[in-house]
N, C-alpha and C. Protein backbone atom coordinates (compact mmCIF):
# COMPACT_ATOMS: atom_id res chain seq x y z
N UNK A 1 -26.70 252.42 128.07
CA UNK A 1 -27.12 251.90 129.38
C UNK A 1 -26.10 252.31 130.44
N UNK A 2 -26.43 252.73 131.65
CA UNK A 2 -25.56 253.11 132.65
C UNK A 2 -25.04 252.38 132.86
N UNK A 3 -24.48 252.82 134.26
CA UNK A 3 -23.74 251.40 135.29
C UNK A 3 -25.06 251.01 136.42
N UNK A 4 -26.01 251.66 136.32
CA UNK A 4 -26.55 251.45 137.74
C UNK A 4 -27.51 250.51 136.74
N UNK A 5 -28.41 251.05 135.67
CA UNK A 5 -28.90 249.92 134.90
C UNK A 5 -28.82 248.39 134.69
N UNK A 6 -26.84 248.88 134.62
CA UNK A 6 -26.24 247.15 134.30
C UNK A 6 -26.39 246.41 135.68
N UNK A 7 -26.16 247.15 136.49
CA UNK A 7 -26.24 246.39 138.00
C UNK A 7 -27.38 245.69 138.84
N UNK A 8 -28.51 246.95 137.93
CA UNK A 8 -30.17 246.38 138.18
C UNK A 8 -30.49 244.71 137.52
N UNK A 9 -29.89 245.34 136.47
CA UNK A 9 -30.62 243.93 135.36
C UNK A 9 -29.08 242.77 136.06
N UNK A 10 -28.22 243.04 136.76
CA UNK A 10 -27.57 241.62 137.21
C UNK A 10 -28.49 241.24 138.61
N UNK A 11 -29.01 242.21 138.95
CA UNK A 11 -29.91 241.77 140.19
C UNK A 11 -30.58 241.03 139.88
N UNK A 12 -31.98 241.37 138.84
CA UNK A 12 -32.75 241.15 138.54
C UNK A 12 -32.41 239.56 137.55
N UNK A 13 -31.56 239.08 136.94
CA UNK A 13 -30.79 238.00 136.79
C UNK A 13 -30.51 237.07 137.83
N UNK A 14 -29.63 237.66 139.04
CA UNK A 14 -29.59 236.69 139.70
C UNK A 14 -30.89 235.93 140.61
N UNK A 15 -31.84 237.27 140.86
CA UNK A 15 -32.91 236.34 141.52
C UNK A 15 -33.92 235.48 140.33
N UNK A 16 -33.58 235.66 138.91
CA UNK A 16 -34.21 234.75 138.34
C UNK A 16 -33.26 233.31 138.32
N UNK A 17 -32.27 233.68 137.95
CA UNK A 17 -31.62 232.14 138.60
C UNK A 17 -31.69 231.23 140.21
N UNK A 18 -31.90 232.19 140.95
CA UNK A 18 -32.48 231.51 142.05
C UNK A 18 -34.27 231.45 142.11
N UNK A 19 -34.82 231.58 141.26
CA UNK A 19 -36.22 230.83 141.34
C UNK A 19 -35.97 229.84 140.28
N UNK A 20 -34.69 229.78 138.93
CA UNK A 20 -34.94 228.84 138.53
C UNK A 20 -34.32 227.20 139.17
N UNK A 21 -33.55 227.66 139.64
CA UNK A 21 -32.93 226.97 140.73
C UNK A 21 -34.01 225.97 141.85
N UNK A 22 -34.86 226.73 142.51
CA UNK A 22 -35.92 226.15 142.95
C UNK A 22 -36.64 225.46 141.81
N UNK A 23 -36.68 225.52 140.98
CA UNK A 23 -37.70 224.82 139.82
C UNK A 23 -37.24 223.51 139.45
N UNK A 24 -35.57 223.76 139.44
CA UNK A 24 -34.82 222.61 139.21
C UNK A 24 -35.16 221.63 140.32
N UNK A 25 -35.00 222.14 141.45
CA UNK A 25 -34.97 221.28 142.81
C UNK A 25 -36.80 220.33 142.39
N UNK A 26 -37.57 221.07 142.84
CA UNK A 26 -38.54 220.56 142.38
C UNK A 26 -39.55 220.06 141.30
N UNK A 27 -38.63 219.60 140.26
CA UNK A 27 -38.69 219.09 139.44
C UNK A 27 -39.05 218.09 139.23
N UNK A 28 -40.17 217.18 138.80
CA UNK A 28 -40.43 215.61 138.42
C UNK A 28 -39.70 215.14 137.97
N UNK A 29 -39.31 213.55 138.55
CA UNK A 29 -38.49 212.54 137.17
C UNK A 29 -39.45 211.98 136.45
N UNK A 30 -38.81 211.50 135.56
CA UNK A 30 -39.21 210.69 134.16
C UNK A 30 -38.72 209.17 134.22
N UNK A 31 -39.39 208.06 134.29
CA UNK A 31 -38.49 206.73 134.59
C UNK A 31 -37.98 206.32 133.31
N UNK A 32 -36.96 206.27 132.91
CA UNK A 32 -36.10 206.07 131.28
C UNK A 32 -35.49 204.37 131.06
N UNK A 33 -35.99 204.24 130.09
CA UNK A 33 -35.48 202.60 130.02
C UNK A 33 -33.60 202.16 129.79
N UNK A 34 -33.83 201.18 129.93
CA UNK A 34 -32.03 200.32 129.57
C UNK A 34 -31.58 201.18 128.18
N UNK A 35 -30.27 201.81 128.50
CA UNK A 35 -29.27 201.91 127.41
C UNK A 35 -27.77 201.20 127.79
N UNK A 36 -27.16 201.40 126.45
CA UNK A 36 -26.03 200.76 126.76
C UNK A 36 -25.36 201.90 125.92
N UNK A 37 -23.69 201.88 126.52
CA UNK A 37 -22.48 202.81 125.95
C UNK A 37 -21.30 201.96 125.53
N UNK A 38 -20.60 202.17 125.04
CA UNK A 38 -19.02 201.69 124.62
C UNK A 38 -18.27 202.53 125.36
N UNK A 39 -17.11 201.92 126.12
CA UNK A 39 -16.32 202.92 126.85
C UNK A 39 -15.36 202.07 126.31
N UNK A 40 -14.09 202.20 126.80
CA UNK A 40 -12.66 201.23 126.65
C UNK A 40 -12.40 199.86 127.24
N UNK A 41 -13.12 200.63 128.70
CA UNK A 41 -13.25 199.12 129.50
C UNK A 41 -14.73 198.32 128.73
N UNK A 42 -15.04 198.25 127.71
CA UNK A 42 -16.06 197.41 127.64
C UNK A 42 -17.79 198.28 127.75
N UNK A 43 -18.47 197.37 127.70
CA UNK A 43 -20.04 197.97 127.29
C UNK A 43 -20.44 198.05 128.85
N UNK A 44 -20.93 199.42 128.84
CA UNK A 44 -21.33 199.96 130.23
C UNK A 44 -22.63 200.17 130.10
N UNK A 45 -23.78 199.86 131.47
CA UNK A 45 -25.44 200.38 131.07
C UNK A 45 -25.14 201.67 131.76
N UNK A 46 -26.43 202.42 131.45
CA UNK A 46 -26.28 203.80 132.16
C UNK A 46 -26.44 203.77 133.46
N UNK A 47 -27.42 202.45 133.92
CA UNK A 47 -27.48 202.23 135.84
C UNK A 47 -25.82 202.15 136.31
N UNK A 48 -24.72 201.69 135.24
CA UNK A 48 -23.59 201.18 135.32
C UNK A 48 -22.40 202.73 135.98
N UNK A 49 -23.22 203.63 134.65
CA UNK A 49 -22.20 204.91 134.77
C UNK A 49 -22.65 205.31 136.11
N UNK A 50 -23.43 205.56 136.49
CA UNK A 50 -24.10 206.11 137.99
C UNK A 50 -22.22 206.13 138.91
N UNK A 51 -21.79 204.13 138.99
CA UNK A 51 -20.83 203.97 140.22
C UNK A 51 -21.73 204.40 141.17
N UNK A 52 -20.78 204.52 142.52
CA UNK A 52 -21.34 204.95 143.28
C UNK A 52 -22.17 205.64 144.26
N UNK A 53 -22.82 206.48 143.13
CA UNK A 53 -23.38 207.75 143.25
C UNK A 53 -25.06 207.48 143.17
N UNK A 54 -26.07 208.38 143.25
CA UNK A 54 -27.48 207.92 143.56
C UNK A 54 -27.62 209.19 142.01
N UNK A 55 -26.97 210.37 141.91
CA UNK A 55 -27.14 211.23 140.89
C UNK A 55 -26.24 211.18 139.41
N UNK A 56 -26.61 211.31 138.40
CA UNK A 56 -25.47 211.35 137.18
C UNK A 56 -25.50 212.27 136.24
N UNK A 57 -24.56 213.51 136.02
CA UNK A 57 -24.79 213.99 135.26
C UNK A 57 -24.03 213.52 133.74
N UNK A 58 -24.79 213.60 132.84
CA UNK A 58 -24.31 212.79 131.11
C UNK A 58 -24.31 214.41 130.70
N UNK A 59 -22.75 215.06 130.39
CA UNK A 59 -22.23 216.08 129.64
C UNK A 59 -22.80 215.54 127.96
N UNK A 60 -23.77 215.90 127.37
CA UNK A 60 -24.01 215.57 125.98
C UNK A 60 -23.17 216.95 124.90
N UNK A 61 -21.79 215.42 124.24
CA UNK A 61 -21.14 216.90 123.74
C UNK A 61 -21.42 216.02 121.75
N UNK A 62 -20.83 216.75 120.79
CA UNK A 62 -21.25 216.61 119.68
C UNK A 62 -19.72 215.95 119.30
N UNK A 63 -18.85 215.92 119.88
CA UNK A 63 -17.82 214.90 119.20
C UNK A 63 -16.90 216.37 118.96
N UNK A 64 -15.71 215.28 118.82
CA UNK A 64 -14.36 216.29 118.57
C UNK A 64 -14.20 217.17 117.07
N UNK A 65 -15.55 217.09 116.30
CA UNK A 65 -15.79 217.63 115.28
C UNK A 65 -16.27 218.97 115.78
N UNK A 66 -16.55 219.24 117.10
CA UNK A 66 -17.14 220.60 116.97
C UNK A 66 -16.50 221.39 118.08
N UNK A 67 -16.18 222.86 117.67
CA UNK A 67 -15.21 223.45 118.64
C UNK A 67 -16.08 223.85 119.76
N UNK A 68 -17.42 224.33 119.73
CA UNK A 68 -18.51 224.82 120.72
C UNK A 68 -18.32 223.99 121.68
N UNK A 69 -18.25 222.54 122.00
CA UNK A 69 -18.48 221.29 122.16
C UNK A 69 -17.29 221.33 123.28
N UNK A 70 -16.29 221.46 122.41
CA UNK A 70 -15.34 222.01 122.71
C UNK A 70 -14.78 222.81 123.84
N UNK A 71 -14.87 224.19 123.46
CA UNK A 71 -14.64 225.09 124.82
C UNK A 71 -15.77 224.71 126.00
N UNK A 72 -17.29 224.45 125.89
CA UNK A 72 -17.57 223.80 127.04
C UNK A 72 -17.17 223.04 127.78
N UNK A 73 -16.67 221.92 127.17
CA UNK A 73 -16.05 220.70 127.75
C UNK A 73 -14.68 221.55 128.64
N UNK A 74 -13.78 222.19 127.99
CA UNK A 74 -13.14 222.88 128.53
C UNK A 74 -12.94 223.34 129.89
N UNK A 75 -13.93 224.23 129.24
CA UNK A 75 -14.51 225.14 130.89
C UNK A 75 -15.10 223.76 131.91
N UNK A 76 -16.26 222.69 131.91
CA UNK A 76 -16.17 221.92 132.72
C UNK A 76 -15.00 220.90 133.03
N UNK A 77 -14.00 220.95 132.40
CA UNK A 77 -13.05 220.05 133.09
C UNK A 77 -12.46 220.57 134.38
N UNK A 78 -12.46 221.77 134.49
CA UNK A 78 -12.00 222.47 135.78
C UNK A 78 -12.48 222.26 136.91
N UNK A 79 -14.11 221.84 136.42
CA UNK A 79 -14.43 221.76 138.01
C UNK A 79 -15.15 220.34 138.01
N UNK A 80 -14.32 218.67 137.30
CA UNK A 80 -14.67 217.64 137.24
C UNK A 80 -14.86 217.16 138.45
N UNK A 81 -13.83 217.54 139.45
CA UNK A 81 -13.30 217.11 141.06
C UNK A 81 -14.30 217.41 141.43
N UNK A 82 -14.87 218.62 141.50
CA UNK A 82 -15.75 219.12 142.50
C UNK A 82 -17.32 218.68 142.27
N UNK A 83 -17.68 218.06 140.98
CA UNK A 83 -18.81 218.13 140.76
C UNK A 83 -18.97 216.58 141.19
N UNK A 84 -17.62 215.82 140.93
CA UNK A 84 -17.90 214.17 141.31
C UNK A 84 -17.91 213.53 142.90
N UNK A 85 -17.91 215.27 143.68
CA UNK A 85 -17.88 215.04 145.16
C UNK A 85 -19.54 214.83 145.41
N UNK A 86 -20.36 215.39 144.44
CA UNK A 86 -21.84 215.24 144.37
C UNK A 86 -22.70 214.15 143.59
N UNK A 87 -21.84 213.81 142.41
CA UNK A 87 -22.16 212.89 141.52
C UNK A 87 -21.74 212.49 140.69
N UNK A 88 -22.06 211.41 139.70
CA UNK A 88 -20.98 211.39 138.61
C UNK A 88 -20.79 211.53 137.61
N UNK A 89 -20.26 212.01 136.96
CA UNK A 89 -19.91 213.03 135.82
C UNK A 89 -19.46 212.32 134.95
N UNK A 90 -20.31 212.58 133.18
CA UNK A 90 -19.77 211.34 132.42
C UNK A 90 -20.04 212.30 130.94
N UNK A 91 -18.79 212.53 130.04
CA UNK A 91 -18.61 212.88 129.11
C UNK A 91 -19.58 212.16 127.95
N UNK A 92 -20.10 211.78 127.04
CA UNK A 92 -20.40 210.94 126.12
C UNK A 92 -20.89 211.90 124.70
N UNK A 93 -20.52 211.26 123.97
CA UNK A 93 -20.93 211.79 122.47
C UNK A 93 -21.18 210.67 121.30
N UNK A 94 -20.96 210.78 120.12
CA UNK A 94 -21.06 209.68 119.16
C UNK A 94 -19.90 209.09 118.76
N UNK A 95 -18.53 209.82 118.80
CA UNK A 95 -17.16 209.22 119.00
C UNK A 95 -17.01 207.45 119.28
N UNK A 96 -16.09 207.12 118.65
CA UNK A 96 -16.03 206.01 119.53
C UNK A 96 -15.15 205.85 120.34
N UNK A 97 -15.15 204.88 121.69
CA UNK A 97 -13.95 205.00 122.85
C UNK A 97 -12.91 205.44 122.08
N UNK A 98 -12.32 204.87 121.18
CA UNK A 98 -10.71 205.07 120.92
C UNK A 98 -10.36 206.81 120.79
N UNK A 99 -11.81 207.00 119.56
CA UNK A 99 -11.78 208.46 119.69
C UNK A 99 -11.63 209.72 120.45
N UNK A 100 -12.28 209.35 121.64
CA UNK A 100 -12.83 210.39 122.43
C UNK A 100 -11.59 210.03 123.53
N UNK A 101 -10.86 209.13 123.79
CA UNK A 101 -10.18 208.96 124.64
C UNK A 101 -8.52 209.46 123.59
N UNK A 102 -8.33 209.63 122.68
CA UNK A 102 -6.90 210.90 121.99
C UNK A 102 -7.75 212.10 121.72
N UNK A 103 -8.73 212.39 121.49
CA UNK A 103 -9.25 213.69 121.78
C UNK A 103 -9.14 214.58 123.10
N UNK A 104 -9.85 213.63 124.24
CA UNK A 104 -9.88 214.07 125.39
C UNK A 104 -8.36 214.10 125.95
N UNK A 105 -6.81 213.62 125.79
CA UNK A 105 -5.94 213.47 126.25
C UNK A 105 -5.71 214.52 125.83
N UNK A 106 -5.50 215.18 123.99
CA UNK A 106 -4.93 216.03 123.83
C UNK A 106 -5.39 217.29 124.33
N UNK A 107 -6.81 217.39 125.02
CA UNK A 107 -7.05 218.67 125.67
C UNK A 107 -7.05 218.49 127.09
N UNK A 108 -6.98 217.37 127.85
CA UNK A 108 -6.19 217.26 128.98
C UNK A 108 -7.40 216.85 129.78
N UNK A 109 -8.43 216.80 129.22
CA UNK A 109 -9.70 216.54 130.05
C UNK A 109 -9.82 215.14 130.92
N UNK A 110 -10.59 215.51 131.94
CA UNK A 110 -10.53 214.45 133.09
C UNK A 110 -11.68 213.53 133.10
N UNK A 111 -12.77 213.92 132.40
CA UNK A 111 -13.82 213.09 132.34
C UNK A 111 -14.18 211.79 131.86
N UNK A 112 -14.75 210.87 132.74
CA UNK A 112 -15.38 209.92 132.37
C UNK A 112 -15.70 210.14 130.67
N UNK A 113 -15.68 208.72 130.29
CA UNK A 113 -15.78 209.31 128.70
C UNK A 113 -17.14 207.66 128.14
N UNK A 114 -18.00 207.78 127.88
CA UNK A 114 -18.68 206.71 127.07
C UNK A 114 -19.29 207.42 125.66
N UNK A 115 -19.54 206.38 124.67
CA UNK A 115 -19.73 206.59 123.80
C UNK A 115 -21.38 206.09 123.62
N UNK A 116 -22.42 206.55 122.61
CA UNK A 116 -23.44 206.43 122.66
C UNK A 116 -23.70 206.21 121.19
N UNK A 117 -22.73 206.41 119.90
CA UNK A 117 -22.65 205.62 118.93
C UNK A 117 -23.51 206.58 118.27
N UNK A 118 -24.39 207.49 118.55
CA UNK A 118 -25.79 207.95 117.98
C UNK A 118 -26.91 207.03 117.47
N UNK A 119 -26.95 205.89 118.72
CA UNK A 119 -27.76 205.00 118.57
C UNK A 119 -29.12 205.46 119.31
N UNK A 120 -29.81 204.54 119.66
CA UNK A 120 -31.48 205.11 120.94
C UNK A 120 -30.78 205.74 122.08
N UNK A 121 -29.94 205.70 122.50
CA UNK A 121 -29.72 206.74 123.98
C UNK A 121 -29.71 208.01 123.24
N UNK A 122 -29.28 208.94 122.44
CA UNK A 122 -29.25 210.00 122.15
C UNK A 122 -30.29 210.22 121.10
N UNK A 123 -31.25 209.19 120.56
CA UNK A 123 -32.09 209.90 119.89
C UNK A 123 -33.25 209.90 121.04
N UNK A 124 -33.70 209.34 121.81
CA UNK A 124 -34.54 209.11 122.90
C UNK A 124 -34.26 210.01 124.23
N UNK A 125 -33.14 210.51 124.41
CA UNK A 125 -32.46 211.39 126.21
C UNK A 125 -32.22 212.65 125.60
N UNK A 126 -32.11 213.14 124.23
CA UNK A 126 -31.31 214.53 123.83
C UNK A 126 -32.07 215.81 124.60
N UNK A 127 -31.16 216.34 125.10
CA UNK A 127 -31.33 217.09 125.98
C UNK A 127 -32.44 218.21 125.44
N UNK A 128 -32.69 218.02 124.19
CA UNK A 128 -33.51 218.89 123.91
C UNK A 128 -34.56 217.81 123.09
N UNK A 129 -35.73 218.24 123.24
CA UNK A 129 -36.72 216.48 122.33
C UNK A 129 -36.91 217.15 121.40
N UNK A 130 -36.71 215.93 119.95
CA UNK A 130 -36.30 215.81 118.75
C UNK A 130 -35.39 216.43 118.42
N UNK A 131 -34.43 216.82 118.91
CA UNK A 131 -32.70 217.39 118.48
C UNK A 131 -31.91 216.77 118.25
N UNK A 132 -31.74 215.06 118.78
CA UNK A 132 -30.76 214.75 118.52
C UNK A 132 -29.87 214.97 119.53
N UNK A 133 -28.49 215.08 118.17
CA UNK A 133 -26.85 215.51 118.92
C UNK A 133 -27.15 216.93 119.08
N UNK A 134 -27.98 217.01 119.78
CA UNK A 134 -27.94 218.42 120.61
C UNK A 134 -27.41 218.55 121.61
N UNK A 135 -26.14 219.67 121.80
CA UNK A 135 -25.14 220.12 123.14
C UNK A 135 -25.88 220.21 123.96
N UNK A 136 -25.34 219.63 125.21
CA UNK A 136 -26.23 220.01 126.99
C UNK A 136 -25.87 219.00 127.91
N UNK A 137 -26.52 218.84 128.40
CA UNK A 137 -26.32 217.92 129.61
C UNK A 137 -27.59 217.27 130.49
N UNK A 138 -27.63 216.61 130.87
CA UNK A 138 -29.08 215.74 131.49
C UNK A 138 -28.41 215.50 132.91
N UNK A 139 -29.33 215.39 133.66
CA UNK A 139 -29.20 214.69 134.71
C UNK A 139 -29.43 213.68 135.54
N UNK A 140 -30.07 212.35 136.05
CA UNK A 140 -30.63 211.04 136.48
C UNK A 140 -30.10 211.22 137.78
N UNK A 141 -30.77 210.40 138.03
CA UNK A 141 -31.43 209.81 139.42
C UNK A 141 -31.73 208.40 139.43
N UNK A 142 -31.11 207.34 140.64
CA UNK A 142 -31.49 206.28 140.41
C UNK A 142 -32.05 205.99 141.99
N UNK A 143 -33.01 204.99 141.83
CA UNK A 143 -33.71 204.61 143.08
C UNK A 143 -33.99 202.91 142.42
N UNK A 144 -32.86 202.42 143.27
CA UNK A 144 -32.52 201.05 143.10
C UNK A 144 -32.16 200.98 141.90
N UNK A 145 -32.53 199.70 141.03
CA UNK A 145 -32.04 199.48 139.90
C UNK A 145 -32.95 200.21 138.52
N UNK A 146 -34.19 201.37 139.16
CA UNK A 146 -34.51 202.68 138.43
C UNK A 146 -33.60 203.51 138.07
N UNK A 147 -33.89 203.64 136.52
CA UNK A 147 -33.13 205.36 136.04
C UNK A 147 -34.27 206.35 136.31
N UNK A 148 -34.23 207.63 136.52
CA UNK A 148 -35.26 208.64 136.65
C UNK A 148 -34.52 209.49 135.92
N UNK A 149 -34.86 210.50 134.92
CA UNK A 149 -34.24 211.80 134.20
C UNK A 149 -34.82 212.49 135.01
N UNK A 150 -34.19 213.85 135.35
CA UNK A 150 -34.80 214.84 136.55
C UNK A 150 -34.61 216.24 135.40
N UNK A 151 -33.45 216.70 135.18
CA UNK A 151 -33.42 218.13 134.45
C UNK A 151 -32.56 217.96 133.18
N UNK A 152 -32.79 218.28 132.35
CA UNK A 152 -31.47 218.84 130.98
C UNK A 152 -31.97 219.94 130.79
N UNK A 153 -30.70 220.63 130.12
CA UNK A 153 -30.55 222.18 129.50
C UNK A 153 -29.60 221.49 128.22
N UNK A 154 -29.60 222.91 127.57
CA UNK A 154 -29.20 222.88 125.79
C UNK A 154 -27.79 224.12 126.41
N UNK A 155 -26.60 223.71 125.50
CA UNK A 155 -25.78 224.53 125.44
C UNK A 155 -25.97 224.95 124.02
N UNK A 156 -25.11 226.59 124.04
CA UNK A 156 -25.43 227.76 123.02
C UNK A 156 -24.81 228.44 123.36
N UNK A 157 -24.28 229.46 122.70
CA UNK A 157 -23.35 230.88 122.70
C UNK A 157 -24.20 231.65 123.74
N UNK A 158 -23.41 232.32 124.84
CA UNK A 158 -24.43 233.25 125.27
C UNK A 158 -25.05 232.50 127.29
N UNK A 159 -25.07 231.02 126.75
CA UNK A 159 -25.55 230.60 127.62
C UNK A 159 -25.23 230.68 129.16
N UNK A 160 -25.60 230.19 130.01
CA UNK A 160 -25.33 230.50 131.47
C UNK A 160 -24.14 229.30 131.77
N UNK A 161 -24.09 228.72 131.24
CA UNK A 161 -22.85 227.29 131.20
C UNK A 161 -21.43 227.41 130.87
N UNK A 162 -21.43 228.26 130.24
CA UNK A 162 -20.18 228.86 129.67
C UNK A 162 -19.73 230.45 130.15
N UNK A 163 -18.91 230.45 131.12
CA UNK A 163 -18.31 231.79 131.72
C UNK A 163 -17.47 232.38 130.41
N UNK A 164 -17.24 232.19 129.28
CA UNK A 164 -16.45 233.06 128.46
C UNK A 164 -17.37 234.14 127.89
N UNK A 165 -19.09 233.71 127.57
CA UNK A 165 -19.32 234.41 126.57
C UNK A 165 -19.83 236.15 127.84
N UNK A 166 -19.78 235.53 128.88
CA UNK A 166 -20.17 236.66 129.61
C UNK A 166 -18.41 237.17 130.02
N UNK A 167 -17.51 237.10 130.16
CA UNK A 167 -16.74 237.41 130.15
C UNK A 167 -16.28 238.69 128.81
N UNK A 168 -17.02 237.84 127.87
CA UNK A 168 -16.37 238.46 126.41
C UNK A 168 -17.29 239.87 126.28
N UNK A 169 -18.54 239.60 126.73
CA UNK A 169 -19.49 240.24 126.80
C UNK A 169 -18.91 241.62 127.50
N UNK A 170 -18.49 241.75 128.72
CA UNK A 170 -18.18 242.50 129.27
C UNK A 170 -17.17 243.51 128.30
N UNK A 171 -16.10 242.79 127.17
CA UNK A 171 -15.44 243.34 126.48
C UNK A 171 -16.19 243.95 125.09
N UNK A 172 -17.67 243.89 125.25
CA UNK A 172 -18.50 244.50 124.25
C UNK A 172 -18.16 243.29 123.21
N UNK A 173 -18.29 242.35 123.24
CA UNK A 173 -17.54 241.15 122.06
C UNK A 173 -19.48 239.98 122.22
N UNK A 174 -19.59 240.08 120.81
CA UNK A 174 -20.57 239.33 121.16
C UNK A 174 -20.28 237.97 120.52
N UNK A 175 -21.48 236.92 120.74
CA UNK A 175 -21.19 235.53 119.70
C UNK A 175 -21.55 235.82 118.45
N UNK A 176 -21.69 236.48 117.92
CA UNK A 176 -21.38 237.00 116.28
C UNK A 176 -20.32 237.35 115.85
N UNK A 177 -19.19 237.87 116.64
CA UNK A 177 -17.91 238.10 116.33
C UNK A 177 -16.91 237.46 117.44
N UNK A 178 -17.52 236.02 117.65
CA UNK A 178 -16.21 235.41 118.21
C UNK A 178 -16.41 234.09 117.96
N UNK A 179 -15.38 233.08 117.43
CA UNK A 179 -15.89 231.94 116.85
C UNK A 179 -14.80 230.99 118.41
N UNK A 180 -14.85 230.17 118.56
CA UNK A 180 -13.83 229.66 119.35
C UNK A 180 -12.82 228.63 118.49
N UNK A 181 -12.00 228.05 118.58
CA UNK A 181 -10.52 227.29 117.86
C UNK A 181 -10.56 226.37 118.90
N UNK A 182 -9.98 225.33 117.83
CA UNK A 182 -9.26 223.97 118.81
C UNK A 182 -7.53 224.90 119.44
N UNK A 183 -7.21 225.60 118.58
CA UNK A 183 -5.98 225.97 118.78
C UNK A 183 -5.68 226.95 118.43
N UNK A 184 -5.16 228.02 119.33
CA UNK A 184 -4.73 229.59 119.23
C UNK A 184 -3.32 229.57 118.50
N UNK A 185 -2.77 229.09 118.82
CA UNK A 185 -1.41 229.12 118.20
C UNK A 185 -1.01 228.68 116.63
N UNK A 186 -0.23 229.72 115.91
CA UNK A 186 0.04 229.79 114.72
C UNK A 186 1.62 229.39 114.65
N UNK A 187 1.61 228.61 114.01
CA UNK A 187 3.37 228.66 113.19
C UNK A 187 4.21 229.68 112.70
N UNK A 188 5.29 229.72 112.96
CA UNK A 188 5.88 230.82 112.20
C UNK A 188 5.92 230.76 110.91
N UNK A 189 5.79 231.59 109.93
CA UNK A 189 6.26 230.89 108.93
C UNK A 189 7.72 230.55 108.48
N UNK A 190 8.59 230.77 109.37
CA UNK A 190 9.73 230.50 109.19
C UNK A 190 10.31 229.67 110.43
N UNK A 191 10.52 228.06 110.01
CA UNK A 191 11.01 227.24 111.59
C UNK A 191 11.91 227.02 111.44
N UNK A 192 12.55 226.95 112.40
CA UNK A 192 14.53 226.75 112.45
C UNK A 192 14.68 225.82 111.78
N UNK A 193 13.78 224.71 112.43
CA UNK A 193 14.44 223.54 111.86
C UNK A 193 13.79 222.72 110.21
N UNK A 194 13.80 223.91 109.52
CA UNK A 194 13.16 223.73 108.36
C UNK A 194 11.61 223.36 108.05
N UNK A 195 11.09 223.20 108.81
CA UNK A 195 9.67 223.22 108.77
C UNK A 195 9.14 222.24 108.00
N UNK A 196 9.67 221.05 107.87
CA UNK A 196 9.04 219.50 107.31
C UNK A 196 7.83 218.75 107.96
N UNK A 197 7.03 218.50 107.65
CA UNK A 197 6.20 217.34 108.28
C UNK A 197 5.54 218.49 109.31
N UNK A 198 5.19 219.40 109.26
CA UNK A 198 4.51 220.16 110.03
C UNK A 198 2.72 220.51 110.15
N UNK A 199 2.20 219.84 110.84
CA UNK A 199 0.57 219.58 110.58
C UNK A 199 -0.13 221.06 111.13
N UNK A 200 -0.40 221.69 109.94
CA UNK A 200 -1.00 223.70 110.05
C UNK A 200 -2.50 223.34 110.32
């Protein structure tokens, strides 16, 4: 494939993201009943996570068991600030608070964090129907003390959510030959200080 090829088909990409974009906008809600979460501070409803905001996006990640889960979360912690200038942004998985709150510290993440237990909120909202702990994200809408679901998408290798795999892409690297890690860094095998009690 050329260069002028590759440049066509990014054209031809971006104006499909801007009609899907319009699709999003005009999109129907769905009116969704009472759930409840576990956070630290105590049992939160989802009208609860909203705060101050009229929009909410629920990051649906699979727990600190999965690295995919993982580098997404990643990549959205960067732009937590900017997205909670629009709405509010709320991590949740099946973890429980205690969990997800030394998970999320050790990767530095900023997000709101509730837990959903893998009770009826995630078998009933999964961003994909009948999936489950399926990766993605949803979005709501509230009009008064109404929830409305407006859009979810599914995260996946490849996807438009994740700037690495198009990054990697560019390096001819596809998601068949790139797995992602909690952690790049290897031990030496030789540590100064004798290398006791060392968790590999």
């Amino acid at each position: 494939m050329s260069d002028a090829q590759i440049a066509e088909l990014e054209q031809e990409i971006y104006h499909l993201n801007l009609k899907l974009q319009k699709l999003r906008q005009d999109s129907p809600t769905t009116p969704v009943g009472h759930y409840e979460f576990a956070t630290q501070q105590g049992t939160s409803s989802l009208l609860e996570l909203f705060g101050d905001q009229d929009k909410l996006l629920l990051i649906h990640n699979m727990g600190q068991a999965c690295r995919y889960c993982t580098l997404w979360a990643d990549g959205f912690n960067g732009y937590v600030a900017h997205l909670e200038s629009a709405m509010s942004v709320v991590l949740v998985s099946k973890d429980t608070p205690a969990e997800q709150r030394k998970f999320a510290s050790s990767r530095g993440w900023r997000f709101r964090l509730a837990s959903h237990g893998g009770g009826a909120y995630i078998e009933e909202q999964s961003a994909q129907a009948g999936a489950n702990n399926m990766p993605g994200a949803v979005v709501y809408e509230r009009q008064g003390d109404q929830v409305l679901r407006k859009n979810a998408c599914v995260f996946g290798p490849g996807d438009q959510f994740c700037p690495a795999w198009d990054l990697l892409s560019m390096a001819g690297i596809t998601e068949s030959e790139w797995t992602p890690q909690f952690n790049y860094w290897l031990p030496p095998a030789n540590l100064e200080d004798g290398g006791e009690n060392v968790l590999r």
